[in-house]
PDB file of N, CA and C in Angstrom:
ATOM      1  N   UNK A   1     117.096  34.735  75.660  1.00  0.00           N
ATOM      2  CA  UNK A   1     116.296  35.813  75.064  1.00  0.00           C
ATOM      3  C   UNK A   1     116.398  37.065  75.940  1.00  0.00           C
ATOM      4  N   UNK A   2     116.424  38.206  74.910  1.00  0.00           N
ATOM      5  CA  UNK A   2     116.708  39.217  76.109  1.00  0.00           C
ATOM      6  C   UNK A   2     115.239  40.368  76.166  1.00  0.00           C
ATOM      7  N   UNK A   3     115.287  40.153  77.810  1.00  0.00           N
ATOM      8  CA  UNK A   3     114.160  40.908  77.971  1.00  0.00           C
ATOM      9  C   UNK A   3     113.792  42.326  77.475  1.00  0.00           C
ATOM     10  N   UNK A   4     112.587  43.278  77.073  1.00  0.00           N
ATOM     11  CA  UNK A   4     112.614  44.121  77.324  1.00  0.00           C
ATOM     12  C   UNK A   4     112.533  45.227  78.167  1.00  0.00           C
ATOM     13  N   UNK A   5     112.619  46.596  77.842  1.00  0.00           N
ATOM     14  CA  UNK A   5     112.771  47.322  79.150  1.00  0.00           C
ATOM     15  C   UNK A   5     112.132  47.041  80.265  1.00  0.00           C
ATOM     16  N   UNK A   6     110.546  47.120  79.606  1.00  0.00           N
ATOM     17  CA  UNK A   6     109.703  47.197  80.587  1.00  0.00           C
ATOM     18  C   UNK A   6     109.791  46.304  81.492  1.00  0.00           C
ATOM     19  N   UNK A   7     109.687  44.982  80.824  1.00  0.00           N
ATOM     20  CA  UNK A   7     109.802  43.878  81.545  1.00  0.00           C
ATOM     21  C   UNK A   7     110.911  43.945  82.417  1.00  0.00           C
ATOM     22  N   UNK A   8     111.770  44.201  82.315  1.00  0.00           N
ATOM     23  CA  UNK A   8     112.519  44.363  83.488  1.00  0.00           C
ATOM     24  C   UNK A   8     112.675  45.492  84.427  1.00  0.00           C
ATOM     25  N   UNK A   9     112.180  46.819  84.043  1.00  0.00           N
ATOM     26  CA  UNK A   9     111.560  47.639  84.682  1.00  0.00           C
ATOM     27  C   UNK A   9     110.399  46.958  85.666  1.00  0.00           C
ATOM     28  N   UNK A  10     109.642  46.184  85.600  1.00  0.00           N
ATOM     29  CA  UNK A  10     108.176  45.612  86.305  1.00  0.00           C
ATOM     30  C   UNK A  10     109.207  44.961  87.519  1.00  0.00           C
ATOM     31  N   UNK A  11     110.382  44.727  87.594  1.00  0.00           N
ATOM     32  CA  UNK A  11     110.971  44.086  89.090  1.00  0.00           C
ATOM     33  C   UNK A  11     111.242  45.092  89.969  1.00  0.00           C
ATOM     34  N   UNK A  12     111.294  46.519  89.341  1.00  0.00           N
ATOM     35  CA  UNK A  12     111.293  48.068  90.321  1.00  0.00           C
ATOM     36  C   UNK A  12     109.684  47.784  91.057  1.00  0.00           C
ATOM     37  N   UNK A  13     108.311  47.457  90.275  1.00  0.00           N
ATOM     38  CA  UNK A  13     107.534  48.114  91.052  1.00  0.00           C
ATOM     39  C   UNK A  13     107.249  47.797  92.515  1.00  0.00           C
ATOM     40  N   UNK A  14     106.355  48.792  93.308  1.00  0.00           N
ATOM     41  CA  UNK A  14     106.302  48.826  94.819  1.00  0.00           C
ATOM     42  C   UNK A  14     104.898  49.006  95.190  1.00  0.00           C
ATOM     43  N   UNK A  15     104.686  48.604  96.151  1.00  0.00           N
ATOM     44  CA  UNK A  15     103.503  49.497  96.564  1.00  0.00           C
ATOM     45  C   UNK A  15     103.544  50.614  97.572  1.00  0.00           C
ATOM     46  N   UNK A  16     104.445  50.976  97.641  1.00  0.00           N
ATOM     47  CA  UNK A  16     105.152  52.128  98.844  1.00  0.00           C
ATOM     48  C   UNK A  16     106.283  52.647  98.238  1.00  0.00           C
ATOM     49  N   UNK A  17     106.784  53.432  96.864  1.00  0.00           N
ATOM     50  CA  UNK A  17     108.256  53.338  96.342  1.00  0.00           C
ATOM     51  C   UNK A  17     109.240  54.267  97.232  1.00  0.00           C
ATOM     52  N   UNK A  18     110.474  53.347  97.026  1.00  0.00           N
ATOM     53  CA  UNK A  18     111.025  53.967  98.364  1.00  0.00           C
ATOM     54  C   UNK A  18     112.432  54.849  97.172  1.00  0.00           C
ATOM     55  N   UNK A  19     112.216  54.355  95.974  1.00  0.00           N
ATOM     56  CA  UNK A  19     112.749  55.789  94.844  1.00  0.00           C
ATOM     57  C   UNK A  19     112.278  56.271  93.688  1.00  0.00           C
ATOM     58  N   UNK A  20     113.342  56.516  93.209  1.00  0.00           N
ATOM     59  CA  UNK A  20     112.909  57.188  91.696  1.00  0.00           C
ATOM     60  C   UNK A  20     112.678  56.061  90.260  1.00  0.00           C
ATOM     61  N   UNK A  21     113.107  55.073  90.817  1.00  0.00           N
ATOM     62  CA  UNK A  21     113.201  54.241  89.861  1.00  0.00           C
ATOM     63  C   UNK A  21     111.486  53.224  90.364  1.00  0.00           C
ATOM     64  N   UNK A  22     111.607  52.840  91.417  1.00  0.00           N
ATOM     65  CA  UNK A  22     110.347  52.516  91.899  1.00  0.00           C
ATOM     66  C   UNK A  22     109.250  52.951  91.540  1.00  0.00           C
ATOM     67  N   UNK A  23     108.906  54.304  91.622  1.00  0.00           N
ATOM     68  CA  UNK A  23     108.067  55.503  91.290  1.00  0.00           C
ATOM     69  C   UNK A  23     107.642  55.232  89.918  1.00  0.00           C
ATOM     70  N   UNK A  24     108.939  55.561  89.031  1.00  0.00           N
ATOM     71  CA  UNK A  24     109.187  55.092  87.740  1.00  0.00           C
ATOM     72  C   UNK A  24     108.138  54.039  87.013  1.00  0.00           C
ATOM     73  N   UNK A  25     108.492  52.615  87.293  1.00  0.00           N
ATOM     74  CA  UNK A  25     107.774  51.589  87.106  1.00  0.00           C
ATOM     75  C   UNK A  25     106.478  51.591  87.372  1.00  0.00           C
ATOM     76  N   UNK A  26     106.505  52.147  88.518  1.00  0.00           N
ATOM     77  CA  UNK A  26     104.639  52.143  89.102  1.00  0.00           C
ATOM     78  C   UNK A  26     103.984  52.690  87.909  1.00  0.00           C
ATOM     79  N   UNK A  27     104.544  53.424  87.525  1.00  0.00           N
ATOM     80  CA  UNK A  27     103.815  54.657  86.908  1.00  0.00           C
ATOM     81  C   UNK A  27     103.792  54.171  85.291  1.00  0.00           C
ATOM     82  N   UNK A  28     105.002  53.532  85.099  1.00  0.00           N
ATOM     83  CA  UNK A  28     105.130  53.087  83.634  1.00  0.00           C
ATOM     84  C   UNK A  28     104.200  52.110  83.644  1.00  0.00           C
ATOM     85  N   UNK A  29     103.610  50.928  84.339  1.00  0.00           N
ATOM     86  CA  UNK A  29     102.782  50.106  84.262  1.00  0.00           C
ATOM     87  C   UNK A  29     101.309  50.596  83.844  1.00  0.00           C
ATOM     88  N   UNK A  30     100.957  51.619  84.803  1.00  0.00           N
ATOM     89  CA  UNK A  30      99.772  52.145  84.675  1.00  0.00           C
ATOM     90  C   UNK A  30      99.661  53.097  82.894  1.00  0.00           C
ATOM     91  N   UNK A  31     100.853  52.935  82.624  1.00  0.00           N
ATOM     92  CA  UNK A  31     100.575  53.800  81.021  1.00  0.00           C
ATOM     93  C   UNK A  31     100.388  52.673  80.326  1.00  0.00           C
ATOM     94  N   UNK A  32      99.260  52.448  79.640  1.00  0.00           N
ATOM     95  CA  UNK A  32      98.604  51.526  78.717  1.00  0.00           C
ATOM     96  C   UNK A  32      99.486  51.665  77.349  1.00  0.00           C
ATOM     97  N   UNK A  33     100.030  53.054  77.223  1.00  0.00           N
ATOM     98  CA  UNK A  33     101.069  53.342  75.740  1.00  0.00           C
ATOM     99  C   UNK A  33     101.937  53.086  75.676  1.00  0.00           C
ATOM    100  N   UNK A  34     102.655  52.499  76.943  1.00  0.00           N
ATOM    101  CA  UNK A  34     104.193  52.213  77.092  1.00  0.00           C
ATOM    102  C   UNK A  34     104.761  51.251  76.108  1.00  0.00           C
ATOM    103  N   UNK A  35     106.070  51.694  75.186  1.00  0.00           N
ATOM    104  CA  UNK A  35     105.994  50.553  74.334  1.00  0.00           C
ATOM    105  C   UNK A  35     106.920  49.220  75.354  1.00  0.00           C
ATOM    106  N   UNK A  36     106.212  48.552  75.469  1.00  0.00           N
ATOM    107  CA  UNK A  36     106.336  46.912  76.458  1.00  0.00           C
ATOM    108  C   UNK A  36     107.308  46.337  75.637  1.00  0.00           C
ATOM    109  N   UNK A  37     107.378  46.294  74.652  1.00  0.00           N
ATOM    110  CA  UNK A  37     108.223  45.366  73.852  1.00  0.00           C
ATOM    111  C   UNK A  37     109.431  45.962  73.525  1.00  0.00           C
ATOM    112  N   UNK A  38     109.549  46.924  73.789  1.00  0.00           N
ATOM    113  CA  UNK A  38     110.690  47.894  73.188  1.00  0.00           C
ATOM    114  C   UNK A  38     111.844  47.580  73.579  1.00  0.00           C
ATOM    115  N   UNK A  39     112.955  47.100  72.952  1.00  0.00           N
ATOM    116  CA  UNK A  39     114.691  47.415  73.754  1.00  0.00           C
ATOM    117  C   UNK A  39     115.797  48.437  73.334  1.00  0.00           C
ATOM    118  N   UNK A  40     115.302  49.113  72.448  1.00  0.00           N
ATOM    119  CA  UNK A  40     115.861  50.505  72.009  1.00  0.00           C
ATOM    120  C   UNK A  40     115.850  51.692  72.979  1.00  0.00           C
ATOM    121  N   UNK A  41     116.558  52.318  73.205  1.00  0.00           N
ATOM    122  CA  UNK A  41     116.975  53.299  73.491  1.00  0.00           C
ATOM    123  C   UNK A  41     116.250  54.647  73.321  1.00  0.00           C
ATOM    124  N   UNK A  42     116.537  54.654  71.723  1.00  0.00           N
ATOM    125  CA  UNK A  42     115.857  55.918  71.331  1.00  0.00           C
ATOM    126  C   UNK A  42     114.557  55.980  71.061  1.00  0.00           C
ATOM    127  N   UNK A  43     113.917  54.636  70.846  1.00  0.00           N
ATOM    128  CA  UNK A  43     112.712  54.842  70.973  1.00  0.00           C
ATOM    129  C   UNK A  43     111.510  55.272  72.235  1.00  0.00           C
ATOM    130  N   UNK A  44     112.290  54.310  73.350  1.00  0.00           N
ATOM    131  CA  UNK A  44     112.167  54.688  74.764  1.00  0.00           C
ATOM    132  C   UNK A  44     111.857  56.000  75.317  1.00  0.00           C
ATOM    133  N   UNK A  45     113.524  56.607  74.872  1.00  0.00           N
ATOM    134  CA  UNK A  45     113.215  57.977  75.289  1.00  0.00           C
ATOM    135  C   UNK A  45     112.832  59.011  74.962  1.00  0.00           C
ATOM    136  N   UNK A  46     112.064  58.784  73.543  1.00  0.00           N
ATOM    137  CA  UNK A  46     111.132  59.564  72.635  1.00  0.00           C
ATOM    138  C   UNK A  46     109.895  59.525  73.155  1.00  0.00           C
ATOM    139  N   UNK A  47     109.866  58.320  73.540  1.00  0.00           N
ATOM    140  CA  UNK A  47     108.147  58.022  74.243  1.00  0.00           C
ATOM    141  C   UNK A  47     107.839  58.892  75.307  1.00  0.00           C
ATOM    142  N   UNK A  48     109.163  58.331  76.430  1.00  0.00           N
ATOM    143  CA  UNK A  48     109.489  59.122  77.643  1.00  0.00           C
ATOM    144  C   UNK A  48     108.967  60.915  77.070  1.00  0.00           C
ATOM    145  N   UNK A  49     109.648  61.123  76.220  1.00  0.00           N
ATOM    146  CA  UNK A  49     110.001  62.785  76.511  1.00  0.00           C
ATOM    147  C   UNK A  49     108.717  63.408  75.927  1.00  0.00           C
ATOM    148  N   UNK A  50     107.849  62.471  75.028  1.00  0.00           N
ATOM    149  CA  UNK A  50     106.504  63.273  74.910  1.00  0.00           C
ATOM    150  C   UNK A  50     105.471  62.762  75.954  1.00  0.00           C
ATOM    151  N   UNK A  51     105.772  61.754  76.072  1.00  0.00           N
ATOM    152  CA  UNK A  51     104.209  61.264  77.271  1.00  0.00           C
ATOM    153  C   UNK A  51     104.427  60.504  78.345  1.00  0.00           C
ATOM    154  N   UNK A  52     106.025  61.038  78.871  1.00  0.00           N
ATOM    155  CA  UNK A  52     106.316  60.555  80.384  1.00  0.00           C
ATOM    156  C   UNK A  52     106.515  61.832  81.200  1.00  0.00           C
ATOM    157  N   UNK A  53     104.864  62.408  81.202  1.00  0.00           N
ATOM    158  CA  UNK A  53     104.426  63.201  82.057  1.00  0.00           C
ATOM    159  C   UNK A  53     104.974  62.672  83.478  1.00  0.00           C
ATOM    160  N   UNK A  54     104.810  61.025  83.782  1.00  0.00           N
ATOM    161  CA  UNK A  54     105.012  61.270  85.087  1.00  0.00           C
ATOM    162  C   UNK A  54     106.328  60.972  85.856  1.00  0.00           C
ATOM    163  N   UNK A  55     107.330  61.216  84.821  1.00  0.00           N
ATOM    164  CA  UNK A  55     109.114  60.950  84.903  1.00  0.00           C
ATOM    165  C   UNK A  55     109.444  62.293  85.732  1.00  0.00           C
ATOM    166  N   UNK A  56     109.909  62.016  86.934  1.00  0.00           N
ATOM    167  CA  UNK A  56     110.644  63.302  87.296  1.00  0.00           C
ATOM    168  C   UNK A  56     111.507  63.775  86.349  1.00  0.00           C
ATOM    169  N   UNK A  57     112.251  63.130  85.751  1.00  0.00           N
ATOM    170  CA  UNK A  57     113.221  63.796  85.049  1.00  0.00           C
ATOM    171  C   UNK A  57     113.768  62.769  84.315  1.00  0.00           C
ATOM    172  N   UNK A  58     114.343  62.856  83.090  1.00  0.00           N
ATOM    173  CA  UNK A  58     114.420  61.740  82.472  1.00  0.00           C
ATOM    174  C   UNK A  58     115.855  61.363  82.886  1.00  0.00           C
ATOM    175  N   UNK A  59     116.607  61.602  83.832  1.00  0.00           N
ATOM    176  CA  UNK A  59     117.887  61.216  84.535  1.00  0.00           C
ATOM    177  C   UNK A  59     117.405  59.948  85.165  1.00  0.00           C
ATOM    178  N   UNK A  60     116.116  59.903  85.473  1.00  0.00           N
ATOM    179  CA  UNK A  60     115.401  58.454  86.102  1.00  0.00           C
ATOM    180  C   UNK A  60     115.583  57.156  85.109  1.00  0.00           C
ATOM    181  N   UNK A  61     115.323  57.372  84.123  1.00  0.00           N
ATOM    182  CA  UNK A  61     115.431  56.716  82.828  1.00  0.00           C
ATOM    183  C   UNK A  61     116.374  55.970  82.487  1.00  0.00           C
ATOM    184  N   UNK A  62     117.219  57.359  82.508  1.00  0.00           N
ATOM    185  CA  UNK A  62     118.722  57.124  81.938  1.00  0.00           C
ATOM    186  C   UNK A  62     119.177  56.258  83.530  1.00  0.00           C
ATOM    187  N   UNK A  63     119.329  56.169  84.185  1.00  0.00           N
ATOM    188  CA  UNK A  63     119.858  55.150  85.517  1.00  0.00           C
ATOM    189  C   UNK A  63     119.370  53.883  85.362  1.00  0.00           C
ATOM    190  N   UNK A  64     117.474  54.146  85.023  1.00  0.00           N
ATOM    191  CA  UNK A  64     117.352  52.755  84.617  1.00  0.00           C
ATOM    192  C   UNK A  64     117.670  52.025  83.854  1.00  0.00           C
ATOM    193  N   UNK A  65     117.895  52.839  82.340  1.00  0.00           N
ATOM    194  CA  UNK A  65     118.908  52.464  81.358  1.00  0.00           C
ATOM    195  C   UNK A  65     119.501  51.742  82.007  1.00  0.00           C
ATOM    196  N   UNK A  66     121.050  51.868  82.234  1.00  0.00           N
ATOM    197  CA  UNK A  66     122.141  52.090  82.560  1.00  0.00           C
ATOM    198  C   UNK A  66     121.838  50.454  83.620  1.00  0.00           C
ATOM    199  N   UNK A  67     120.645  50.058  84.557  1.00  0.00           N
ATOM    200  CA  UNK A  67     120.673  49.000  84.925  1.00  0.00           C
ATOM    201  C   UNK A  67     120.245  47.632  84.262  1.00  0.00           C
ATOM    202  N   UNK A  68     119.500  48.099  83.201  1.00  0.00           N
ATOM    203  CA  UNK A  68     118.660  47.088  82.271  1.00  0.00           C
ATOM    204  C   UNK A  68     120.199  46.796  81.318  1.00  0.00           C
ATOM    205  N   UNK A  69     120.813  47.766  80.921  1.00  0.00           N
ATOM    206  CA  UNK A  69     122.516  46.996  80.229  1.00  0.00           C
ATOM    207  C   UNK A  69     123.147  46.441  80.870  1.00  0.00           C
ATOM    208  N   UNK A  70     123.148  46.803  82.269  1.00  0.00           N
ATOM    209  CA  UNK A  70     123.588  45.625  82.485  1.00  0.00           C
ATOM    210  C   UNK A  70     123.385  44.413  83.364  1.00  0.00           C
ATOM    211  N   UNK A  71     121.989  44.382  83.556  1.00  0.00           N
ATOM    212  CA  UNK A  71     121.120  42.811  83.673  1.00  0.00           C
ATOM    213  C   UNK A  71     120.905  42.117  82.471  1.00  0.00           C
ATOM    214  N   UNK A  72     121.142  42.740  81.586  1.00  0.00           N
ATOM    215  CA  UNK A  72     120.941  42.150  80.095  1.00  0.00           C
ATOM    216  C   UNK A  72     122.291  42.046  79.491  1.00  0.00           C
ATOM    217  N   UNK A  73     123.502  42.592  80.314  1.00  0.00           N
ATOM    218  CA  UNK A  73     124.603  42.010  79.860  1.00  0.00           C
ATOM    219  C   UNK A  73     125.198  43.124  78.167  1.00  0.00           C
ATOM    220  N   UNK A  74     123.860  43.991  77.537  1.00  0.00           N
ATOM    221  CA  UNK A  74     124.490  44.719  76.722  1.00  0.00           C
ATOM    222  C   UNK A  74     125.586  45.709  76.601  1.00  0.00           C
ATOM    223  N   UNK A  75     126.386  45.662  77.723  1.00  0.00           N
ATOM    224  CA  UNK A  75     127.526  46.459  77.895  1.00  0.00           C
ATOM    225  C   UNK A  75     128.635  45.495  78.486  1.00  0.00           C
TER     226      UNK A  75
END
């Protein structure tokens, strides 16, 4: 079964983040709106781009992307 983002985003978090992706997670946890179940893409970064106030930049995203394809093998 393949995980979703978040869920595999939640192995970034820290209690000291030592990046952007760390940061990331912390922060995505604490958003109660995050869609958790989500493995789409575009839905993700729709969410991201209206109410991921606390994304430095959505280049954070896109990296994490880019690691969740391939821990999940979709690429």
């Amino acid at each position: 079964m393949i995980k979703s983002f978040y869920h595999f985003l939640m192995k970034y978090r820290h209690p000291a983040p030592k990046d952007a992706i760390s940061a990331f997670a912390n922060h995505a946890y604490l958003d109660h709106s995050f869609p958790k179940v989500s493995e789409d893409y575009h839905e993700l970064s729709s969410y991201l781009e209206l109410s991921g106030h606390y994304l430095e930049s959505m280049s954070v995203f896109d990296e994490a992307w880019q690691q969740y394809l391939i821990s999940e093998s979709k690429i």
